[in-house]
C-alpha atoms as a PDB file:
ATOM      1  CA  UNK A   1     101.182 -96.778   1.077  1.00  0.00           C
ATOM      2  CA  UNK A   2     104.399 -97.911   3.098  1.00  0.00           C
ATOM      3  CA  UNK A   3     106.302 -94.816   4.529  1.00  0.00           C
ATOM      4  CA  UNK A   4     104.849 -92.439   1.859  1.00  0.00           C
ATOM      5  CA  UNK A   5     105.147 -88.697   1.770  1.00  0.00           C
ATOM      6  CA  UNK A   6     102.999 -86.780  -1.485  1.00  0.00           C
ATOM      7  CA  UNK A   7     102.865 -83.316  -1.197  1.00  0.00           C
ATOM      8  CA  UNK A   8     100.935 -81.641  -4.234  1.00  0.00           C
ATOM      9  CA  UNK A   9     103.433 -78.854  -4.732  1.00  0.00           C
ATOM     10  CA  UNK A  10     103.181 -78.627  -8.355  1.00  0.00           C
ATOM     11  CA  UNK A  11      99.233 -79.895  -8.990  1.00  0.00           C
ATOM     12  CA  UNK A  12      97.327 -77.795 -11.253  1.00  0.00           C
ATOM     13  CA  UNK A  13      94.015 -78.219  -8.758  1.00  0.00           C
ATOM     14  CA  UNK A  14      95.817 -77.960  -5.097  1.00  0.00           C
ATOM     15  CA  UNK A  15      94.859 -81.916  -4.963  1.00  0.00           C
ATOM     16  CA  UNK A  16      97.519 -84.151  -3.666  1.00  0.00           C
ATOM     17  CA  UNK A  17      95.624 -87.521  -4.235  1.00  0.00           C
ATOM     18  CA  UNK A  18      92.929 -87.306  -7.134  1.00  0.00           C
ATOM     19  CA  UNK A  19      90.959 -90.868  -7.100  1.00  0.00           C
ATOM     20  CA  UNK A  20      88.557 -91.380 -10.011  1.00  0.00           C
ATOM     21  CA  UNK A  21      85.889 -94.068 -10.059  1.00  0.00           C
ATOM     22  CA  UNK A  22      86.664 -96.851 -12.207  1.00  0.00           C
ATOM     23  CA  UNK A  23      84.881 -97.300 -15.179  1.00  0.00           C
ATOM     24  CA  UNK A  24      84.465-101.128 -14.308  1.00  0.00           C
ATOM     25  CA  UNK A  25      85.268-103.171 -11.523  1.00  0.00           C
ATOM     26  CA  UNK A  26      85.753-102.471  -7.839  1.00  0.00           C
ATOM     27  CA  UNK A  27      83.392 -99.607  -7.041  1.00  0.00           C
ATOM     28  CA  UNK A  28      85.757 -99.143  -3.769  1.00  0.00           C
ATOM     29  CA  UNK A  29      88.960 -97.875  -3.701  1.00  0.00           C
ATOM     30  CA  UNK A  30      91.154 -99.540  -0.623  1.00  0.00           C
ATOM     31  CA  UNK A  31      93.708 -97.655   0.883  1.00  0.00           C
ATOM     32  CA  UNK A  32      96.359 -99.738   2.935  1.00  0.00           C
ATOM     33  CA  UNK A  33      98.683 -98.122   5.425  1.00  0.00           C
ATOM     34  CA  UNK A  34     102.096 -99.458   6.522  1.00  0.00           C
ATOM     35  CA  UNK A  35     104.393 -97.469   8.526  1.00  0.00           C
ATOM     36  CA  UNK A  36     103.905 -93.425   9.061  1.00  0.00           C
ATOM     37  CA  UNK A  37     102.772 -91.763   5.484  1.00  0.00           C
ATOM     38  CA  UNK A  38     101.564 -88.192   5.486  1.00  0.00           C
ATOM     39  CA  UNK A  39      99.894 -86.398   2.350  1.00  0.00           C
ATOM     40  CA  UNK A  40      98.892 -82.766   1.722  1.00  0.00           C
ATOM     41  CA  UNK A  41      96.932 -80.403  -0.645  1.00  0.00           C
ATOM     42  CA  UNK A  42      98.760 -77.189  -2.557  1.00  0.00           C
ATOM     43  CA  UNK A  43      98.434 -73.872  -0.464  1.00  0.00           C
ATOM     44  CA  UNK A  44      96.159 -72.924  -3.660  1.00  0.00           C
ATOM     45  CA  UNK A  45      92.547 -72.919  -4.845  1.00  0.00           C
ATOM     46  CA  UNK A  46      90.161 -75.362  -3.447  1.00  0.00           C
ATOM     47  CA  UNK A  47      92.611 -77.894  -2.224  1.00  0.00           C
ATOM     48  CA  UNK A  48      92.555 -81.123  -0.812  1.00  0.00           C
ATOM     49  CA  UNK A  49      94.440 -84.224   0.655  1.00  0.00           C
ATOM     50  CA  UNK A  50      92.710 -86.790  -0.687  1.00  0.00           C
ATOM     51  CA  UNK A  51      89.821 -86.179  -2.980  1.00  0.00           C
ATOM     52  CA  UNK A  52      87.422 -89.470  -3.270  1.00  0.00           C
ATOM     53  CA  UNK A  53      84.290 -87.793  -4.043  1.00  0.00           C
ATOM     54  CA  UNK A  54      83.687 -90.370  -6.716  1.00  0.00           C
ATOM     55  CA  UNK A  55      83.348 -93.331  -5.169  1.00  0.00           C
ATOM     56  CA  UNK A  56      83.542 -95.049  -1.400  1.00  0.00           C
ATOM     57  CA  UNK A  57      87.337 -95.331   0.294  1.00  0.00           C
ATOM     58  CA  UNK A  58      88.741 -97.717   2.987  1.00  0.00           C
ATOM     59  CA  UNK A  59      91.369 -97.479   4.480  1.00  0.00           C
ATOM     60  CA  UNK A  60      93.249-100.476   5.986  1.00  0.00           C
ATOM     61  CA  UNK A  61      96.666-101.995   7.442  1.00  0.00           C
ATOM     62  CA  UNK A  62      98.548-101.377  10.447  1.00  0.00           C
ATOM     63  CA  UNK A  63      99.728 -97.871   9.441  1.00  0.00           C
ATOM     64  CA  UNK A  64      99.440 -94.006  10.006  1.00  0.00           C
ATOM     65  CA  UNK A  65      97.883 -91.735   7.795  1.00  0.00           C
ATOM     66  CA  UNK A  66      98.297 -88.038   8.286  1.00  0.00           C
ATOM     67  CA  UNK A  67      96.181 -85.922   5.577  1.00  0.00           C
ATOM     68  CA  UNK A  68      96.081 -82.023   5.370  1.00  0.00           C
ATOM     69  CA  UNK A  69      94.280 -79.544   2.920  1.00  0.00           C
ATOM     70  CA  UNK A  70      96.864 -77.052   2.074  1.00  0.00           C
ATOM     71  CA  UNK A  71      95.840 -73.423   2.514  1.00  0.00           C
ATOM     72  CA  UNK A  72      93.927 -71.605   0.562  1.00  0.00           C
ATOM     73  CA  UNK A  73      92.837 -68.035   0.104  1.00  0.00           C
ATOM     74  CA  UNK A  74      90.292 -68.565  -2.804  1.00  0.00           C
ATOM     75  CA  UNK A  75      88.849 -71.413  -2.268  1.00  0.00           C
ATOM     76  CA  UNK A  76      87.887 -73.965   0.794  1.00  0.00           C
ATOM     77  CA  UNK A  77      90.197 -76.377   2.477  1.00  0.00           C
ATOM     78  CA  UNK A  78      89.886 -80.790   2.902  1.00  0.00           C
ATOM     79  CA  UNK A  79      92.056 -83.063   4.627  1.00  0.00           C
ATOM     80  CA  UNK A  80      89.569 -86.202   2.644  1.00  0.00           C
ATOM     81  CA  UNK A  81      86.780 -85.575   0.620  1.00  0.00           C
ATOM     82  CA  UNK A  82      84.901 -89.080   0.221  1.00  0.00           C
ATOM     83  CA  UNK A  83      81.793 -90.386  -1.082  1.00  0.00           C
ATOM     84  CA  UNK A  84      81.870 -92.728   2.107  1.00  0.00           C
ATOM     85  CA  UNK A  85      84.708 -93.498   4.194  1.00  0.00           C
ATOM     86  CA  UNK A  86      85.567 -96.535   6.322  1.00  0.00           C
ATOM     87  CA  UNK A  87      88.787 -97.178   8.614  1.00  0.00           C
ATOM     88  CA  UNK A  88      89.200-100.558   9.537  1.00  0.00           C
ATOM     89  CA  UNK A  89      90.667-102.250  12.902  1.00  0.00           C
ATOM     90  CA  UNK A  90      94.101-101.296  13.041  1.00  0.00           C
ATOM     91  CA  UNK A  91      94.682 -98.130  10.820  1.00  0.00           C
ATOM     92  CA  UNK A  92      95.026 -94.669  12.606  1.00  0.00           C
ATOM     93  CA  UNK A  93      94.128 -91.864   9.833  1.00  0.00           C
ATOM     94  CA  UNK A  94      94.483 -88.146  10.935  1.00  0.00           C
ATOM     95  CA  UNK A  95      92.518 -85.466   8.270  1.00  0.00           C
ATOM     96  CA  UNK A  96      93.251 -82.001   8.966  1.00  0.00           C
ATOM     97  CA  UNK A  97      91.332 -79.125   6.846  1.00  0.00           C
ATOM     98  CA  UNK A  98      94.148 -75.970   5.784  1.00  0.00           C
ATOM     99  CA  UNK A  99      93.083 -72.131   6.656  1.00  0.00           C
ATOM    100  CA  UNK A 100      90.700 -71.177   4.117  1.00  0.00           C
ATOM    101  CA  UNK A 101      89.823 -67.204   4.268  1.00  0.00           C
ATOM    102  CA  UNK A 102      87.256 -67.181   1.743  1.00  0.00           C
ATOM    103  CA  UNK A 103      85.490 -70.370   2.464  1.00  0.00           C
ATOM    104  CA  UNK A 104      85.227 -73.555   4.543  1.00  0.00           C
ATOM    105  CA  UNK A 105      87.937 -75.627   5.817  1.00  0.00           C
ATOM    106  CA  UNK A 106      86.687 -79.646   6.511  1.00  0.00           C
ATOM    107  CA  UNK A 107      88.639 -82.439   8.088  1.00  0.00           C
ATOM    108  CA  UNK A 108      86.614 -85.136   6.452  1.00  0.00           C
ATOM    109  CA  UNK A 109      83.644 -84.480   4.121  1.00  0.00           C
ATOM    110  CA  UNK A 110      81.578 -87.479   3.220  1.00  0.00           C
ATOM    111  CA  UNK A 111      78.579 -87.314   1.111  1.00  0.00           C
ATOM    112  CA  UNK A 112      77.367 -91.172   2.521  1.00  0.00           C
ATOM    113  CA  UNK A 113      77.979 -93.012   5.785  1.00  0.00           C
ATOM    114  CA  UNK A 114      81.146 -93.034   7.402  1.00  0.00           C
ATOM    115  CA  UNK A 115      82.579 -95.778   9.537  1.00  0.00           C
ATOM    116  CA  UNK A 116      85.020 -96.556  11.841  1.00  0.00           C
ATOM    117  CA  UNK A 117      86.714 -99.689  13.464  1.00  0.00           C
ATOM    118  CA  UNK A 118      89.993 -98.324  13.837  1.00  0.00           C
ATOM    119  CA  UNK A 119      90.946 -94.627  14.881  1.00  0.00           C
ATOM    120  CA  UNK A 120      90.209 -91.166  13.115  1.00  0.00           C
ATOM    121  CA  UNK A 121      91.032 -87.917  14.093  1.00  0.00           C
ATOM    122  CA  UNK A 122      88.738 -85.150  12.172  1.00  0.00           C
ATOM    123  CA  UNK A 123      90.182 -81.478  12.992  1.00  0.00           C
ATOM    124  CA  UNK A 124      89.170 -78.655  11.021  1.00  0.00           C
ATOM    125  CA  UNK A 125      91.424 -75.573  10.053  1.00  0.00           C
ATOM    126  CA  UNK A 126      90.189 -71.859  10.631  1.00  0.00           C
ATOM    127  CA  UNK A 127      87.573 -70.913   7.528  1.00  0.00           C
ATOM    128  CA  UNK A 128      84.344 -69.010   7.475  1.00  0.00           C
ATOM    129  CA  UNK A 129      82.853 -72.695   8.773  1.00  0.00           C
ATOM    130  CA  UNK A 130      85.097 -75.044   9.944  1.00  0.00           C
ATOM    131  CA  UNK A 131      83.758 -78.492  10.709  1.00  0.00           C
ATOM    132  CA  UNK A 132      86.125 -81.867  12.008  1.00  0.00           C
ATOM    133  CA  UNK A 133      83.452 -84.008   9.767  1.00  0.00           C
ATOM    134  CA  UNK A 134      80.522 -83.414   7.810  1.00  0.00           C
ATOM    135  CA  UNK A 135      78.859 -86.311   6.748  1.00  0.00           C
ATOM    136  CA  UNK A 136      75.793 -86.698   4.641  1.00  0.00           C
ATOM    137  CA  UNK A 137      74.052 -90.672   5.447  1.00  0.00           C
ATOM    138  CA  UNK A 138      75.391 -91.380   9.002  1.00  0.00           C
ATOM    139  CA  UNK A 139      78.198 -92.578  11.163  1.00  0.00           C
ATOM    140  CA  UNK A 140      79.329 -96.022  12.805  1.00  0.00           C
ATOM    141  CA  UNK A 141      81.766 -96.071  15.695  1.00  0.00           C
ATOM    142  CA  UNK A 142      82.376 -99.974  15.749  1.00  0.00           C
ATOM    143  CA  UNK A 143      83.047-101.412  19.176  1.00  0.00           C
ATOM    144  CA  UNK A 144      86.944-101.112  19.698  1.00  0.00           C
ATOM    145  CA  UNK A 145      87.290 -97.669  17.400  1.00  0.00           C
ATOM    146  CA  UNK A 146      87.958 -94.223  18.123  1.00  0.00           C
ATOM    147  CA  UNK A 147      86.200 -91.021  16.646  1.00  0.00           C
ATOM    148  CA  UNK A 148      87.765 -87.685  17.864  1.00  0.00           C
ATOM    149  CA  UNK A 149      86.314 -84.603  15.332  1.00  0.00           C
ATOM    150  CA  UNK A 150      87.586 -81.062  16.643  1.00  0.00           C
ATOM    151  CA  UNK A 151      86.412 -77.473  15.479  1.00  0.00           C
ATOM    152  CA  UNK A 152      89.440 -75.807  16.974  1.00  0.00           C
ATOM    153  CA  UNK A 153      88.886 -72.315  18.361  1.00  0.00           C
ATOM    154  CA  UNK A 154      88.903 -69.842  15.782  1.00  0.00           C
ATOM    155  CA  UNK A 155      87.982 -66.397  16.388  1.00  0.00           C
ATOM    156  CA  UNK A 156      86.015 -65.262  12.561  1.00  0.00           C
ATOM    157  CA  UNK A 157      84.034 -68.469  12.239  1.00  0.00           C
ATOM    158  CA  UNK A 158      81.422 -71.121  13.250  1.00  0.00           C
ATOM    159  CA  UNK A 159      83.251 -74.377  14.553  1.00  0.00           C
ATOM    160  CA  UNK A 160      81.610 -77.681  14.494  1.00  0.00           C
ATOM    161  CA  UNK A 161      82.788 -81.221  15.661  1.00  0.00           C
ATOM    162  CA  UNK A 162      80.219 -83.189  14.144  1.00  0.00           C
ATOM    163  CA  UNK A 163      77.798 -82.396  11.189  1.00  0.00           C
ATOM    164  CA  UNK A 164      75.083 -84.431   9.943  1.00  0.00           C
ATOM    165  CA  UNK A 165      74.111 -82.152   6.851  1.00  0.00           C
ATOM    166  CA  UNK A 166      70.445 -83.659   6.522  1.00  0.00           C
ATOM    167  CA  UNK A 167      67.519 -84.851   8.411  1.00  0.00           C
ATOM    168  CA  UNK A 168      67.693 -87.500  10.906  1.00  0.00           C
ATOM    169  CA  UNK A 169      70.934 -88.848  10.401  1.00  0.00           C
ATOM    170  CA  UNK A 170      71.299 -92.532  12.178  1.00  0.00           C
ATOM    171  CA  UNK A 171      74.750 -92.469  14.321  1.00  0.00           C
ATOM    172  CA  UNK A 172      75.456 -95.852  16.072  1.00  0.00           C
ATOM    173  CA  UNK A 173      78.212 -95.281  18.408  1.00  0.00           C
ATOM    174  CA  UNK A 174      79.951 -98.770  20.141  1.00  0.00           C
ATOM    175  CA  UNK A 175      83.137 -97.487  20.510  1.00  0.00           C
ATOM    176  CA  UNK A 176      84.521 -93.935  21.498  1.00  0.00           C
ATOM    177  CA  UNK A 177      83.385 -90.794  20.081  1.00  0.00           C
ATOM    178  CA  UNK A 178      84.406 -87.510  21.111  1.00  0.00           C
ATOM    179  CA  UNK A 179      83.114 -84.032  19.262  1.00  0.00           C
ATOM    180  CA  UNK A 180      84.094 -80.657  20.212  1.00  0.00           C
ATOM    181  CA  UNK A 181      83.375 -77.179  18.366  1.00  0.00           C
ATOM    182  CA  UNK A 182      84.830 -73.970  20.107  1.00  0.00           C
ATOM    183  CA  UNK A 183      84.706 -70.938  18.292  1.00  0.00           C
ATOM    184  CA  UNK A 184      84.550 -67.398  20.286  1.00  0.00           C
ATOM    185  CA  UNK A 185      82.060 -65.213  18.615  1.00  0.00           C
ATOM    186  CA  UNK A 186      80.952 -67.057  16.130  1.00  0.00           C
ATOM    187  CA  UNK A 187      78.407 -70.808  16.542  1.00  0.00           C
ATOM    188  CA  UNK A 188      80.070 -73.367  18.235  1.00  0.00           C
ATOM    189  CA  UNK A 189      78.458 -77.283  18.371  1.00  0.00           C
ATOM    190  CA  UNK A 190      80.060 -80.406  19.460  1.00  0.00           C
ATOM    191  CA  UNK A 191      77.311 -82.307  17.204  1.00  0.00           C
ATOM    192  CA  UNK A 192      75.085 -80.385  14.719  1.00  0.00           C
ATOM    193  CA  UNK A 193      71.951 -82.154  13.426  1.00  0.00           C
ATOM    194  CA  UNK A 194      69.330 -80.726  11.103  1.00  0.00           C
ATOM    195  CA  UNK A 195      69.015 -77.555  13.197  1.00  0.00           C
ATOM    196  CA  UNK A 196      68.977 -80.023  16.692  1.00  0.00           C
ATOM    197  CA  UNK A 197      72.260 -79.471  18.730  1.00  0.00           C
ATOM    198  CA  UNK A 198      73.261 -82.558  20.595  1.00  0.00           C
ATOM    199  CA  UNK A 199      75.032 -81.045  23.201  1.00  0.00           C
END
């Protein structure tokens, strides 16, 4: 991507960026950023930025990636939905979840490990639980990268930074990680592990 801007105005499934796994080949798509390039999911149904739940993404180059899930009324909200995710040295990728009022709104959701080398910002939008990333196999923070996952306050949901959606979850932090969840009335964890809050 070099300068890009995809918006998924008129896609059937709210999806901006639909990645299938090959039927051969690579088993890893590779993403690589130049310049500032922004992508967002249809204000409809379950939406999402990017939608890799087939197969593993990196994402490389020099570049800026800012993802949203649009919003959504019937259905929950992703900025990237992965089946692992790594950013390398050098790429800056920002995933925002939409406003979902039905169900959840996720930053990143990966069902395996998620890594980082080079910076990722994980910030939910306000559903009935918002989490900055959910991950399913654990997370790397490689010496030299950045993790910053934000629940940001809502006032009719729980709000996690982290969640490790399974039982002990390895995270291996060498770099910088921060986690926040605020949410008013409702639960609010920084990190959320198999029913142990790291606080």
């Amino acid at each position: 991507l070099t300068n890009a801007t995809i918006n998924a105005t008129n896609a059937q499934y709210g999806t901006a960026l639909e990645i299938v796994q090959p039927s051969s080949g690579t088993p890893e798509i590779t993403i690589v950023l130049n310049g500032t390039n922004t992508i967002r999911g249809k204000d409809a149904g379950y939406s999402y930025g990017i939608n890799s739940s087939a197969c593993p993404l990196r994402i490389s180059g020099n570049g800026t990636l800012t993802v949203t899930g649009g919003d959504t009324s019937i259905g929950a909200s992703t900025g990237i939905a992965c089946f692992g995710l790594t950013v390398e040295q050098g790429a800056t990728v920002n995933a925002t979840g939409g406003a979902s009022s039905s169900l959840h709104s996720y930053g990143v959701s990966s069902s395996a490990e998620v890594t980082v080398a080079g910076t990722l910002n994980a910030t939910n939008g306000d559903g009935k639980q918002s989490f900055g990333l959910i991950v399913n196999r654990g997370l790397i923070v490689e010496e030299g990268g950045k993790l910053e996952a934000r629940g940001p306050m809502t006032y009719r949901s729980s709000s996690y930074g982290i969640c490790f959606n399974g039982q002990d979850m390895p995270m291996t932090v060498k770099g910088t990680l921060v986690a926040i969840g605020f949410a008013p009335f409702g639960n609010k964890n920084a990190i959320y592990q198999n029913k142990v809050i790291i606080k």
